[in-house]
C-alpha atoms as a PDB file:
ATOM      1  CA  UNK A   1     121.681 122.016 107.443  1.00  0.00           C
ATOM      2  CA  UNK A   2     118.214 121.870 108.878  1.00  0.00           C
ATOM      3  CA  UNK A   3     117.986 121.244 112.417  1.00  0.00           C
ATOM      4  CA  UNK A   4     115.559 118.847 114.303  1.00  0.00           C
ATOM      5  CA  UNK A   5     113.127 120.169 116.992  1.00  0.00           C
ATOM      6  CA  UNK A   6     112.680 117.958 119.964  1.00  0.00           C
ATOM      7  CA  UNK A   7     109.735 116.957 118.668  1.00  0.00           C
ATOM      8  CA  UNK A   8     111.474 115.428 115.377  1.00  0.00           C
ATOM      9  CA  UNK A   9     114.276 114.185 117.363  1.00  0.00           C
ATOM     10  CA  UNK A  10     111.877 112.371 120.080  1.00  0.00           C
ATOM     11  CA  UNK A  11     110.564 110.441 117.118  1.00  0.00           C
ATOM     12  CA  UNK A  12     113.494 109.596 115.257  1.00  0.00           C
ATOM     13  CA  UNK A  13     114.756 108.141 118.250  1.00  0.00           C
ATOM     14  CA  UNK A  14     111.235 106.102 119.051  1.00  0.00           C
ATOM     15  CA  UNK A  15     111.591 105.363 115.129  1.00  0.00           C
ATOM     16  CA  UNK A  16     115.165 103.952 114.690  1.00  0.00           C
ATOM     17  CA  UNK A  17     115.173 101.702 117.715  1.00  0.00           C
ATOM     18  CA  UNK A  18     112.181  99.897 116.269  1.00  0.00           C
ATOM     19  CA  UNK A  19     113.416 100.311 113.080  1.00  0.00           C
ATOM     20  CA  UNK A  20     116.476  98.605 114.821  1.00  0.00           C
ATOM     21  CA  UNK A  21     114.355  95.595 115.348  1.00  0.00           C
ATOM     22  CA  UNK A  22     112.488  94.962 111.697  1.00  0.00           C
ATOM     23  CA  UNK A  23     116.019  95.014 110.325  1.00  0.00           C
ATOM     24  CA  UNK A  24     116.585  91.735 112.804  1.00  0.00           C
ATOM     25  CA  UNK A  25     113.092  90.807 111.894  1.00  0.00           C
ATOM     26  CA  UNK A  26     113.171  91.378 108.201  1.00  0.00           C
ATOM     27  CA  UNK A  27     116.280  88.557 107.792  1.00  0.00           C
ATOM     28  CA  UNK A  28     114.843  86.154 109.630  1.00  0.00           C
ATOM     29  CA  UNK A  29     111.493  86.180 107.402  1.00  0.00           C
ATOM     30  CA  UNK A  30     113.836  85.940 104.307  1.00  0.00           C
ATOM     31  CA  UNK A  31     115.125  82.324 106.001  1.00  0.00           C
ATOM     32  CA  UNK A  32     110.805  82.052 106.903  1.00  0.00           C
ATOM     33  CA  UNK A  33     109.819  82.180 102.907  1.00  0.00           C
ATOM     34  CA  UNK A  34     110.781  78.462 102.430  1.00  0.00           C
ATOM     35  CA  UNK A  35     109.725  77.187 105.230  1.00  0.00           C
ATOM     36  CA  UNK A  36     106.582  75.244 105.177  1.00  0.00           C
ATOM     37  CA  UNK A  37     104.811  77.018 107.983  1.00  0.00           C
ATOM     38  CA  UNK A  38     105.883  80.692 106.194  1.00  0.00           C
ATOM     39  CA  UNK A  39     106.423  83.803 107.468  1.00  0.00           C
ATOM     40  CA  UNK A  40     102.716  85.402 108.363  1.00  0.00           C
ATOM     41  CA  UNK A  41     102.840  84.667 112.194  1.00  0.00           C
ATOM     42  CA  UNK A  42     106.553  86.059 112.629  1.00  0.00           C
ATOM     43  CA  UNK A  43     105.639  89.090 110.764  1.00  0.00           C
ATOM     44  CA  UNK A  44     102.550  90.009 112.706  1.00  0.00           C
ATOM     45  CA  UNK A  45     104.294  89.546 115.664  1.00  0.00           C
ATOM     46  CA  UNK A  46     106.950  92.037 114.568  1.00  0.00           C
ATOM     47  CA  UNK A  47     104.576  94.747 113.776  1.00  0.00           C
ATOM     48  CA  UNK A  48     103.271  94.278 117.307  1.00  0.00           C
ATOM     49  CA  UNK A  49     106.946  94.249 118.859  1.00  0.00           C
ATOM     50  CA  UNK A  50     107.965  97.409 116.796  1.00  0.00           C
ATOM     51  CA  UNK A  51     104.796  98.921 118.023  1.00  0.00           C
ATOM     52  CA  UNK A  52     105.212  98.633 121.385  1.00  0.00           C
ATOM     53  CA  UNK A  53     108.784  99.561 121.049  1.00  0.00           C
ATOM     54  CA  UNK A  54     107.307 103.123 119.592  1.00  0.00           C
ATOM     55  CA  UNK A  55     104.592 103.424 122.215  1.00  0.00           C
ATOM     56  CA  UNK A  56     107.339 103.192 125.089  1.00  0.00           C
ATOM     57  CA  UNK A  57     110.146 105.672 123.844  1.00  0.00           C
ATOM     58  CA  UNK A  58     106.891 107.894 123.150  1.00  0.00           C
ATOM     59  CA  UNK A  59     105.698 107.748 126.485  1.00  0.00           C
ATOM     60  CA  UNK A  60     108.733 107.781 128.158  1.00  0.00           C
ATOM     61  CA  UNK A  61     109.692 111.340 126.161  1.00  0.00           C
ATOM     62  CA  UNK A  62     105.938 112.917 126.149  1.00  0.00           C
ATOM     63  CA  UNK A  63     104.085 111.089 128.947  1.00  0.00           C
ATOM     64  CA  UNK A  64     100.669 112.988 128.599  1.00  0.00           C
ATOM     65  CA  UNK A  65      99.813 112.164 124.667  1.00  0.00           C
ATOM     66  CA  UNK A  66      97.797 110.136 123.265  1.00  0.00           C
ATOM     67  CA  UNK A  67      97.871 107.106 120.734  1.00  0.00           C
ATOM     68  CA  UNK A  68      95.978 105.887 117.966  1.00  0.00           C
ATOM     69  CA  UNK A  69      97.863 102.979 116.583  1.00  0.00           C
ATOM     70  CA  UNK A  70      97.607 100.237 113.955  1.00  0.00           C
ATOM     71  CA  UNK A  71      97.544  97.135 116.387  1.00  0.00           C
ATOM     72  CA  UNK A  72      96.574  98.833 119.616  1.00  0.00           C
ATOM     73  CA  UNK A  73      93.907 101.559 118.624  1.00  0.00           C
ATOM     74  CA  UNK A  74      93.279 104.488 120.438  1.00  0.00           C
ATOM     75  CA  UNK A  75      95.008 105.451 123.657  1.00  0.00           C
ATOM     76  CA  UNK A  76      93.594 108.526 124.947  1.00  0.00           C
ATOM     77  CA  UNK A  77      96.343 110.914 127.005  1.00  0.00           C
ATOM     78  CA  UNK A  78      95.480 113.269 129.783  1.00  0.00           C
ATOM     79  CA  UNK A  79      96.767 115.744 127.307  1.00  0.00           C
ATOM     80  CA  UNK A  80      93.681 115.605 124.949  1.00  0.00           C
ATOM     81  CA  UNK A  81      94.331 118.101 122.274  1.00  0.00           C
ATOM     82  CA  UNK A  82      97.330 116.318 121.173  1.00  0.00           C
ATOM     83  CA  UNK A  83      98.045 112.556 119.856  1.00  0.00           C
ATOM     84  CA  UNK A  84     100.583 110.271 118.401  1.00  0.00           C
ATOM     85  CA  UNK A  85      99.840 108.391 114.847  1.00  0.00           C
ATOM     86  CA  UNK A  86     101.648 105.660 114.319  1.00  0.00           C
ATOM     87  CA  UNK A  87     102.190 102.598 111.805  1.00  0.00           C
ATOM     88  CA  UNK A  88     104.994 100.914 113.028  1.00  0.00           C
ATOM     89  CA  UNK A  89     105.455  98.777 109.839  1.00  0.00           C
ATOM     90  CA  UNK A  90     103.822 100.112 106.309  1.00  0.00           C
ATOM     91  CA  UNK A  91     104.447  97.532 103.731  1.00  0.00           C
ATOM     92  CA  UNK A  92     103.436  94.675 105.796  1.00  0.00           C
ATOM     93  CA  UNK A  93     102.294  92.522 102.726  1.00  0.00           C
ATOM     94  CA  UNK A  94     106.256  93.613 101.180  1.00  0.00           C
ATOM     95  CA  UNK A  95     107.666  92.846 104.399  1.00  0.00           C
ATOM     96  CA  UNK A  96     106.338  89.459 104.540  1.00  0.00           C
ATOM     97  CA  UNK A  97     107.088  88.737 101.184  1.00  0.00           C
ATOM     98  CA  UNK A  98     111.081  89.787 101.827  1.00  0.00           C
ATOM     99  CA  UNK A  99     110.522  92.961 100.041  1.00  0.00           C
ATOM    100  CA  UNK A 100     112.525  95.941 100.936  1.00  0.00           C
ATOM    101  CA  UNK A 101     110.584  98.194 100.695  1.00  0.00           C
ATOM    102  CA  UNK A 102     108.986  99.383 104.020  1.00  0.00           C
ATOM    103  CA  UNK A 103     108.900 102.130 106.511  1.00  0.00           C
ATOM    104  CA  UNK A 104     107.934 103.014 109.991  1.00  0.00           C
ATOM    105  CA  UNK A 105     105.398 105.659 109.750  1.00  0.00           C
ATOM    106  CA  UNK A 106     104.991 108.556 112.867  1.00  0.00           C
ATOM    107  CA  UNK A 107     102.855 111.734 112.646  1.00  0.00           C
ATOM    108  CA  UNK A 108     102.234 113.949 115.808  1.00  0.00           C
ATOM    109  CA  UNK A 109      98.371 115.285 115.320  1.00  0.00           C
ATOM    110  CA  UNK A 110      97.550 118.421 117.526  1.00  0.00           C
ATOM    111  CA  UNK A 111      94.056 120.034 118.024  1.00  0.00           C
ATOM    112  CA  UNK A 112      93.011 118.050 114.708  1.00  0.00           C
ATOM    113  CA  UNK A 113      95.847 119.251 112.286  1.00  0.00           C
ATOM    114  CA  UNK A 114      99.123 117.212 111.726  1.00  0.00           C
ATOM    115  CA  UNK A 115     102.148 119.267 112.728  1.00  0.00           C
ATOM    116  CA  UNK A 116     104.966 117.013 112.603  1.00  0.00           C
ATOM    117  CA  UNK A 117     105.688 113.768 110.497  1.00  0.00           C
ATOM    118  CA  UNK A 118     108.752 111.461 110.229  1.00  0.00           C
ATOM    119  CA  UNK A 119     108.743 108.156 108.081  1.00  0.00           C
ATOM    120  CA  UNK A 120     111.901 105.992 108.764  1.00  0.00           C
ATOM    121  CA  UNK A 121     113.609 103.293 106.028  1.00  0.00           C
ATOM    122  CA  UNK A 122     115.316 101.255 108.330  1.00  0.00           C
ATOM    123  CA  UNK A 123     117.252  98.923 105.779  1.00  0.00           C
ATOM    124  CA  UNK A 124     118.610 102.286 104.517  1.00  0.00           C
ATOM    125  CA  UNK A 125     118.559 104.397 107.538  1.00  0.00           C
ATOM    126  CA  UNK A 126     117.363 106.910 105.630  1.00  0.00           C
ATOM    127  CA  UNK A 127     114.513 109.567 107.623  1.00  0.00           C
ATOM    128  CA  UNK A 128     111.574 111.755 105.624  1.00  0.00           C
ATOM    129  CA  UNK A 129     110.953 114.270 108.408  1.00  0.00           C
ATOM    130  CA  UNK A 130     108.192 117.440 108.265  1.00  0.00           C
ATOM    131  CA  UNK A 131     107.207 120.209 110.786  1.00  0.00           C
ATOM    132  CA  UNK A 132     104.232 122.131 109.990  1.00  0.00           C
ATOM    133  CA  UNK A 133     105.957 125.893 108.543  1.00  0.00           C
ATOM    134  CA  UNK A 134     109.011 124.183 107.925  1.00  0.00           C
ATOM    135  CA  UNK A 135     109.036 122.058 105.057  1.00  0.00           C
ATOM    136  CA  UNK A 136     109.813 118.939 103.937  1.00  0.00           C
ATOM    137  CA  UNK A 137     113.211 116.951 103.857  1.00  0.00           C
ATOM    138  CA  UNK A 138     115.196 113.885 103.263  1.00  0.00           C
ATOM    139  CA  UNK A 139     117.548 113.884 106.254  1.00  0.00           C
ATOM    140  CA  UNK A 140     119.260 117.248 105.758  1.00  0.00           C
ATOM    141  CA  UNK A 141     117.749 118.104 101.961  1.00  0.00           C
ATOM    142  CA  UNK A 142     115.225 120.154 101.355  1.00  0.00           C
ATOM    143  CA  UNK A 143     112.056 118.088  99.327  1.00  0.00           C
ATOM    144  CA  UNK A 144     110.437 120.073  96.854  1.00  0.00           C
ATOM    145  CA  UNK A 145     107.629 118.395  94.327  1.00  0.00           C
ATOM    146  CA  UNK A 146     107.831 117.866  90.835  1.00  0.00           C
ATOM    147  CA  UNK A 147     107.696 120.669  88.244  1.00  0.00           C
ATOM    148  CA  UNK A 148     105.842 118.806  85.602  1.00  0.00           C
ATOM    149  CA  UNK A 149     103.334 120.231  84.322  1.00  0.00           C
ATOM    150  CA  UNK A 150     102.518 117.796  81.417  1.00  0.00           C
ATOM    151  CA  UNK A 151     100.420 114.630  82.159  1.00  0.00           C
ATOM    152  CA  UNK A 152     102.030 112.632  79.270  1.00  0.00           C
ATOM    153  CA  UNK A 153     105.068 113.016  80.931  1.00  0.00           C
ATOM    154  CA  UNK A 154     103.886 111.997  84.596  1.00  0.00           C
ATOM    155  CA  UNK A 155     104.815 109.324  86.908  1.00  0.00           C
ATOM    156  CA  UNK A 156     101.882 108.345  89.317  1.00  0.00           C
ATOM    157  CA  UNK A 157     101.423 106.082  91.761  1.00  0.00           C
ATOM    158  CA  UNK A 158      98.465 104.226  93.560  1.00  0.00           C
ATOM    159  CA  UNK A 159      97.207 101.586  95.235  1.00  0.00           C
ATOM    160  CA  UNK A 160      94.824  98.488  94.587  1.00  0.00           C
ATOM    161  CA  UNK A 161      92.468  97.275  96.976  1.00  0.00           C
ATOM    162  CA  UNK A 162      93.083  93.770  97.953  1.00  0.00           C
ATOM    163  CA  UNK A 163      91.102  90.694  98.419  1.00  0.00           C
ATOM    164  CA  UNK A 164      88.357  91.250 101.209  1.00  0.00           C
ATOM    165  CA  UNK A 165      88.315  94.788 100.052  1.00  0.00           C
ATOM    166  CA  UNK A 166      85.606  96.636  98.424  1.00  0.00           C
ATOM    167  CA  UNK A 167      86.430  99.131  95.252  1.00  0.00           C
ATOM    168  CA  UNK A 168      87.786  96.908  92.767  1.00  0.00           C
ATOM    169  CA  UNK A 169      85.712  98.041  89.895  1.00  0.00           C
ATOM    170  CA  UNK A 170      86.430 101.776  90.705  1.00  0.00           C
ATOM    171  CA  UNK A 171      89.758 100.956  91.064  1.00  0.00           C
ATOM    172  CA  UNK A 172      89.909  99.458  87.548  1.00  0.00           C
ATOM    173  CA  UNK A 173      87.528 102.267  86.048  1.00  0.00           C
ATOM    174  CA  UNK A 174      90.035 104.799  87.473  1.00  0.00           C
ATOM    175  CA  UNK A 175      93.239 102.688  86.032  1.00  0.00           C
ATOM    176  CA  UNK A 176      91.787 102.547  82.902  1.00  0.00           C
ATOM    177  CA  UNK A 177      90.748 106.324  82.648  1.00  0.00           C
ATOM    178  CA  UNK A 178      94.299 107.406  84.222  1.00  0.00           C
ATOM    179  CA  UNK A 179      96.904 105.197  82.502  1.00  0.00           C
ATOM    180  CA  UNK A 180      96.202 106.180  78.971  1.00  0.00           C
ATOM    181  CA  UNK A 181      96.736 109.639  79.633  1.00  0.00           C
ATOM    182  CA  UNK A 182     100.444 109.356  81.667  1.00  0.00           C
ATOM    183  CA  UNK A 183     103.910 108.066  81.549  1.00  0.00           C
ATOM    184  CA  UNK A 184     103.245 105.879  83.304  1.00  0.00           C
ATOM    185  CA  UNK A 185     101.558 104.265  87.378  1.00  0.00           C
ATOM    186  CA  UNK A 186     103.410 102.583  89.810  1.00  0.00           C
ATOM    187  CA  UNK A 187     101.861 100.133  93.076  1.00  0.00           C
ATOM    188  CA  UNK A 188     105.011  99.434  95.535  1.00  0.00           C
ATOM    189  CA  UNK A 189     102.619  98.849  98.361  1.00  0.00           C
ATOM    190  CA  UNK A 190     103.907 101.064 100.801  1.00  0.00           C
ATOM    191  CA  UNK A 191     101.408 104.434 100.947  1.00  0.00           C
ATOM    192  CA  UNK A 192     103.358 106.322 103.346  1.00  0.00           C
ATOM    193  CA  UNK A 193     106.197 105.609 100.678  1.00  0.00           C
ATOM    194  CA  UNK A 194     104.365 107.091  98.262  1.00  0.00           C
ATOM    195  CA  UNK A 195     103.775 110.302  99.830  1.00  0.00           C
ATOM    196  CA  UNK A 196     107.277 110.984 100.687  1.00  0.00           C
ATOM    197  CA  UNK A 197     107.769 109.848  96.937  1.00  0.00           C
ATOM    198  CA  UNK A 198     105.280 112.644  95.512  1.00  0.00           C
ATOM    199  CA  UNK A 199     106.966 115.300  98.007  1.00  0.00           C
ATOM    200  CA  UNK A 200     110.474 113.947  96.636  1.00  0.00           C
ATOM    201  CA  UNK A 201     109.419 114.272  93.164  1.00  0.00           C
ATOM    202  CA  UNK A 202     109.779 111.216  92.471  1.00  0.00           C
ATOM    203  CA  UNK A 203     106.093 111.141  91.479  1.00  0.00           C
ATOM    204  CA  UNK A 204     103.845 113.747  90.573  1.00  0.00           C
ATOM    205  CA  UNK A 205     100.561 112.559  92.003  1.00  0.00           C
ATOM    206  CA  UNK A 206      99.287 109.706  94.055  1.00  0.00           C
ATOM    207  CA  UNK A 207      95.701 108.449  94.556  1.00  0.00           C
ATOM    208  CA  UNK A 208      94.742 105.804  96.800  1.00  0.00           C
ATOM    209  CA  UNK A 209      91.312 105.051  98.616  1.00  0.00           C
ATOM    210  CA  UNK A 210      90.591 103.082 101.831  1.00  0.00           C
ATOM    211  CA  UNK A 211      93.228 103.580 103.698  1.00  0.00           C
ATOM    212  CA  UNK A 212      93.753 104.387 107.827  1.00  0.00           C
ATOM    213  CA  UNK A 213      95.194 107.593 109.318  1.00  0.00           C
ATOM    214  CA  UNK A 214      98.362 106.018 110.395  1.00  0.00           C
ATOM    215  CA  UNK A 215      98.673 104.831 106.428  1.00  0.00           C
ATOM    216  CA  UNK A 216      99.080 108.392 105.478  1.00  0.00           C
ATOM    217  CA  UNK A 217      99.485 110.893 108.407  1.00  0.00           C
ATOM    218  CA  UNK A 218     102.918 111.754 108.297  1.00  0.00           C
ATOM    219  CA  UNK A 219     102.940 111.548 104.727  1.00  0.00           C
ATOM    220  CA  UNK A 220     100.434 113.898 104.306  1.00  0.00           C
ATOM    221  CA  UNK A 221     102.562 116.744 105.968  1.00  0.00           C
ATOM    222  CA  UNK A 222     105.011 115.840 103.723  1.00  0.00           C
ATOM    223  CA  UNK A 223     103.441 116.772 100.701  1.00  0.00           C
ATOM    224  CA  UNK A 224     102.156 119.939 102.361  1.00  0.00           C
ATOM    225  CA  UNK A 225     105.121 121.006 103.459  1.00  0.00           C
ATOM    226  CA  UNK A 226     106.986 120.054 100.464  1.00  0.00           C
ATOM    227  CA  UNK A 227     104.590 122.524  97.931  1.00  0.00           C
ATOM    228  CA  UNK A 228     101.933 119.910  96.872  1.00  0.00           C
ATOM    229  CA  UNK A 229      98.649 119.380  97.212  1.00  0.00           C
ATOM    230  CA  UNK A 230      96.106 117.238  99.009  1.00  0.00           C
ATOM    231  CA  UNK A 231      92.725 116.530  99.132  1.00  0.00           C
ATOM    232  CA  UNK A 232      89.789 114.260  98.513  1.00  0.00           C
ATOM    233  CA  UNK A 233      89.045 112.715  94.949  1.00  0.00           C
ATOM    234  CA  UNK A 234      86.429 115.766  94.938  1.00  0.00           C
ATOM    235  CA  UNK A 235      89.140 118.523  96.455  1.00  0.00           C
ATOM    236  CA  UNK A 236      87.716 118.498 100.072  1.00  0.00           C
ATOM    237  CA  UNK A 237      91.019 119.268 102.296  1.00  0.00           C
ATOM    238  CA  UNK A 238      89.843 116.639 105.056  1.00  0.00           C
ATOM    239  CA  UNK A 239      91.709 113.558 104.149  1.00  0.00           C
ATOM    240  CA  UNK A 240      92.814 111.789 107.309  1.00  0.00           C
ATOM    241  CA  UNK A 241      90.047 109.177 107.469  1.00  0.00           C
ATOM    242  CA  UNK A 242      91.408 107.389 104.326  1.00  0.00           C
ATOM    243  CA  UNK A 243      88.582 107.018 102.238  1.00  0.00           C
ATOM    244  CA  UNK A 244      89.951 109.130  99.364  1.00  0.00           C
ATOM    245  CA  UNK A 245      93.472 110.476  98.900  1.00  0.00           C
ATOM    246  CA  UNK A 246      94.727 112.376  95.615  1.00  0.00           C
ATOM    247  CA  UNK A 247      97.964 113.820  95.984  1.00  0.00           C
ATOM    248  CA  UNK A 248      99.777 115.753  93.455  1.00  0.00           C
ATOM    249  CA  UNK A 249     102.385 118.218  92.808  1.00  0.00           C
ATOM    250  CA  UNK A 250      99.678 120.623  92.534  1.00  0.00           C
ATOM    251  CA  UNK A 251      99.765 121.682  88.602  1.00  0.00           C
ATOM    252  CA  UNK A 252      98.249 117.918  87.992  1.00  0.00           C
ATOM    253  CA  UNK A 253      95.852 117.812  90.566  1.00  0.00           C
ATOM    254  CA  UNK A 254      93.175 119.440  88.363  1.00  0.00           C
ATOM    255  CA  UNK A 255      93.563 117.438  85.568  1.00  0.00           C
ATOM    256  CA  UNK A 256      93.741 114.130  87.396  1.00  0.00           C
ATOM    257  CA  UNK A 257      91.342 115.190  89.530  1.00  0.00           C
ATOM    258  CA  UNK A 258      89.084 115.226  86.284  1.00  0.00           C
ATOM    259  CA  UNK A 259      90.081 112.353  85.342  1.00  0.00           C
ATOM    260  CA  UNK A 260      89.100 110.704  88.423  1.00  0.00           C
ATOM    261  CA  UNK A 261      85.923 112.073  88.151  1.00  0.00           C
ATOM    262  CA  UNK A 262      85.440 110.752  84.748  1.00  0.00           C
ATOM    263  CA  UNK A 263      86.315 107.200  85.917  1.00  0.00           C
ATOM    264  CA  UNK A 264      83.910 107.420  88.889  1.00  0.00           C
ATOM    265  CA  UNK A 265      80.906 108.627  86.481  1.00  0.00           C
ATOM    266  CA  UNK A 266      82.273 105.578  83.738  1.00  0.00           C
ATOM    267  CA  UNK A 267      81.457 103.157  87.108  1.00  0.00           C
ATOM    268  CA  UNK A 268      77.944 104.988  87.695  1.00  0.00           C
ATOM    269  CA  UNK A 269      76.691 104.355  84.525  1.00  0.00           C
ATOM    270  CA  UNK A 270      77.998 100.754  84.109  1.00  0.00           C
ATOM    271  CA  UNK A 271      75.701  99.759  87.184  1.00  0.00           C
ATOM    272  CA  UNK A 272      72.695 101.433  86.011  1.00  0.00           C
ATOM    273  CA  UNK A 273      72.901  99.278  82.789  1.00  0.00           C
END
């Protein structure tokens, strides 16, 4: 059985008493999608209640970090080496839309390195958890990544940029390069989700650009921890900022990494024309 550190269990607890909350939440928007007013206004307001609910068990347990958050920004802590990361709801747009699939998203980020991670399901109380030299797991089992080493018979998953956001033609260009080549690509719209999916093995590779740090903090330890691999589109190691994610189970990052490339040099050419 592995065992939480305090640091783990100070976040599951932060984690599952907002998570306690969207549960609430999360029925009442399913009432909200007929009404004629609709369910955006509720759900912003409870990714701003679950928030806050994070930031205060947080605070309480480690008084002297700091935040960077997805509604409130960047809190700095007297303790400046060392900072929360946290998106208390990712899957908004699912969320809203009476999806289930969602998570609560909390990575602990130390002199510039994530060391801890936890992403928590609360509509199946189920908790993706990762300390930095300790691996990976789904409560008490161990994660590993996928074996495959075959790109016909891969599973990916992405993301697509949505309206206000710039990247669509790369976005198609790298769909159209990609999909020929695999089983198959999946978009479920949570990122952090997707992480914990590639260090589950449930995919093999991931690739997503634009995103935030608290889209993919903790979920980036996972797939560290859990033997994958993760860089930029052109294998530089510092993802955080969001701009380009690839992650893999580490025997496919080379060819979709390639494959990426090709899609990027397909756009390149089409504007030149």
């Amino acid at each position: 059985m592995a065992l939480h550190s305090a640091i783990i269990t100070v976040m599951q607890k932060a984690a599952e008493k907002a998570g306690r909350k969207l549960s609430r939440d999360f029925g009442e928007v399913e009432h909200l999608q007929v009404s004629r007013k609709g369910p955006a206004d509720f759900v912003s307001a409870a990714d701003t209640r679950a928030e806050k609910i994070i930031f205060e068990e947080l605070s309480r347990a480690r008084p002297d970090f700091g935040f960077l958050m997805e509604e409130n920004g960047e809190i700095e802590g007297n303790d400046k080496s060392t900072r929360w990361i946290i998106d208390p709801l990712d899957g908004t747009t699912n969320f809203l839309h009476s999806i289930p699939h969602f998570c609560t998203s909390i990575a602990l980020e130390q002199n510039g390195e994530i060391t801890a991670g936890l992403l928590y399901l609360p509509l199946t109380d189920e908790t993706y958890w990762a300390e930095k030299g300790r691996g990976a797991y789904l409560g008490n089992r161990r994660l590993r990544v996928s074996s495959r080493k075959n790109m016909a018979d891969s599973l990916l998953a992405t993301g697509i940029p949505f309206k206000g956001r710039a990247g669509h033609a790369e976005f198609i260009a790298s769909l159209e390069t990609i999909m020929p080549e695999v089983a198959g690509v999946r978009r479920f719209g949570s990122a952090a989700l997707d992480l914990a999916y590639v260090a589950a093995g449930r995919y093999d590779g991931f690739w997503e650009t634009e995103l935030q740090p608290w889209d993919i903090a903790a979920g980036l330890l996972l797939v560290s921890e859990a033997g994958g691999q993760v860089t930029t589109f052109d294998g530089k190691k510092d993802v955080l900022d969001g701009k380009q994610i690839l992650a893999t189970n580490g025997a496919l990052h080379g060819p979709v990494t390639r494959l990426l490339a090709t899609a990027r040099k397909n756009v390149r050419k089409s504007a030149t024309r």
